[in-house]
Structure formats: structure tokens, C-alpha cells
C-alpha atoms as a PDB file:
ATOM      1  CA  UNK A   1     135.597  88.402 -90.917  1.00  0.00           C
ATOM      2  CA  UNK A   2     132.555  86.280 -89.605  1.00  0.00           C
ATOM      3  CA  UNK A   3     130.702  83.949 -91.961  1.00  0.00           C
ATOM      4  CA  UNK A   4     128.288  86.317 -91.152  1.00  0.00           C
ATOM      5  CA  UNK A   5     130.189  89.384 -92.306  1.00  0.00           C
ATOM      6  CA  UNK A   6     130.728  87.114 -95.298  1.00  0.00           C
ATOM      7  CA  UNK A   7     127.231  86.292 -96.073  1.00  0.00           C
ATOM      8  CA  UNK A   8     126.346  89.955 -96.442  1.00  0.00           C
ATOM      9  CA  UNK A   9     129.374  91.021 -98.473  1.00  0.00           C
ATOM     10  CA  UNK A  10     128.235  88.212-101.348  1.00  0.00           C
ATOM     11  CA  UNK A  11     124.589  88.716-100.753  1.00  0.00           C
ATOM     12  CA  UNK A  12     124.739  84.689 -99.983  1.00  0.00           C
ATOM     13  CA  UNK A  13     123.050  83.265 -97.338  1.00  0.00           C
ATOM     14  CA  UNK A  14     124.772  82.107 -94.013  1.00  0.00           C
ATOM     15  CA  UNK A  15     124.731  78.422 -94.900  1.00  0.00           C
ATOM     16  CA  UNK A  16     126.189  78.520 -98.481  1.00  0.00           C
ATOM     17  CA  UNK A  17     129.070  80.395 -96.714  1.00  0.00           C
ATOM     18  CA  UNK A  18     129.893  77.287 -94.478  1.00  0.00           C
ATOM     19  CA  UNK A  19     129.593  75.055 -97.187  1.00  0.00           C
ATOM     20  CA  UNK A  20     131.759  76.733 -99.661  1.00  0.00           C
ATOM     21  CA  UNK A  21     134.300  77.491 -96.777  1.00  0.00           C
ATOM     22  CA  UNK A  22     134.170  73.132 -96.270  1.00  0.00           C
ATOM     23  CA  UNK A  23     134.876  72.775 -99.670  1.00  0.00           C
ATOM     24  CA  UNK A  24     137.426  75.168-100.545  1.00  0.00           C
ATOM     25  CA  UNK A  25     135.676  77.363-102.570  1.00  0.00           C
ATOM     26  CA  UNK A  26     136.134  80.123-100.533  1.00  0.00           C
ATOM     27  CA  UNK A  27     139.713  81.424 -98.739  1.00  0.00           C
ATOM     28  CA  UNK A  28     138.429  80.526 -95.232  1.00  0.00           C
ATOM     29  CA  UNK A  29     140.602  78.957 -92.018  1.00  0.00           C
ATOM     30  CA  UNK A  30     139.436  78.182 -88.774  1.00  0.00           C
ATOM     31  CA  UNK A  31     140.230  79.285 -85.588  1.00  0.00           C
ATOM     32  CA  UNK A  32     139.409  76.548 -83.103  1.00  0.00           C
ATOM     33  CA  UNK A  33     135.915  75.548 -84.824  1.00  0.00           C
ATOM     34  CA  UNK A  34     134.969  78.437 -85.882  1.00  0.00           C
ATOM     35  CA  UNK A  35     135.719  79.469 -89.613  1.00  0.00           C
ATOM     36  CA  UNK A  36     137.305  82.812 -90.213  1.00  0.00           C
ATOM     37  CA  UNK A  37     137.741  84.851 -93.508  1.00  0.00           C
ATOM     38  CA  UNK A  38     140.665  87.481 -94.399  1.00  0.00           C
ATOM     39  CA  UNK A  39     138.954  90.763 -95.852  1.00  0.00           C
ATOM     40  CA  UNK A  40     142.333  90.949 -98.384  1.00  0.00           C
ATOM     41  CA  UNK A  41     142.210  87.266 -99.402  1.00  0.00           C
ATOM     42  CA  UNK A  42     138.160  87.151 -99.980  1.00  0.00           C
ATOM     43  CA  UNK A  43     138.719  90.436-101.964  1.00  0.00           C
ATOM     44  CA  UNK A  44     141.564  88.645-103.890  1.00  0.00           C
ATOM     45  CA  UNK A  45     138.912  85.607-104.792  1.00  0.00           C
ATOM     46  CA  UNK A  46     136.211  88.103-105.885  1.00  0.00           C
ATOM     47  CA  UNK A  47     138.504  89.655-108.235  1.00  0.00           C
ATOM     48  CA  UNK A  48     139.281  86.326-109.774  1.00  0.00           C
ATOM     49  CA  UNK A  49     135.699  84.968-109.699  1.00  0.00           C
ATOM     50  CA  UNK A  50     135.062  88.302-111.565  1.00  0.00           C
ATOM     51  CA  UNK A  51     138.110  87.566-114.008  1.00  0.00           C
ATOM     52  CA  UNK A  52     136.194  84.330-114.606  1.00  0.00           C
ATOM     53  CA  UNK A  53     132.483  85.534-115.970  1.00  0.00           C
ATOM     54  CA  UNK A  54     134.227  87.710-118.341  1.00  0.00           C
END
């Protein structure tokens, strides 16, 4: 997934995506220089981050 595609699936915008991908607070690799996000691993963090509010 794009940080796009990413942006849209947490209702976040494009920006926030990039800096949470920086800091590690989002599953997120990179692929020359562009960041990339695994649809299983994102879903796995939502899940937790959902775990967490409760």
C-alpha cells in the first residue's frame, strides 16, 4: 500500500502518514525512498491500537 492508500484507510491526512511511518509508529518499510505499507501488518496495528482505547 501507498501512503496514500494509507491516508484514506485511517481517515489521516497524507503528511501524518509520513511522519508516523519516520517514527515507527506505523509498520511501514521503504522501497528505495519511497515508504511502503503491508495491508496484513497495518491491519495487525489497528487491531492493537484498538486493543489499546479499550
Amino acid at each position: 500500500m501507498t501512503p496514500e492508500d494509507v491516508a484514506l484507510l485511517l481517515r489521516i491526512d497524507r503528511e501524518t502518514v509520513y511522519r508516523m511511518a519516520r517514527r515507527g509508529e506505523l509498520p511501514a518499510f521503504k522501497v528505495s525512498s519511497r515508504w511502503r505499507f503491508l495491508p496484513s501488518r497495518l491491519q495487525r496495528w489497528m487491531q492493537e491500537q484498538e486493543g489499546q482505547v479499550r
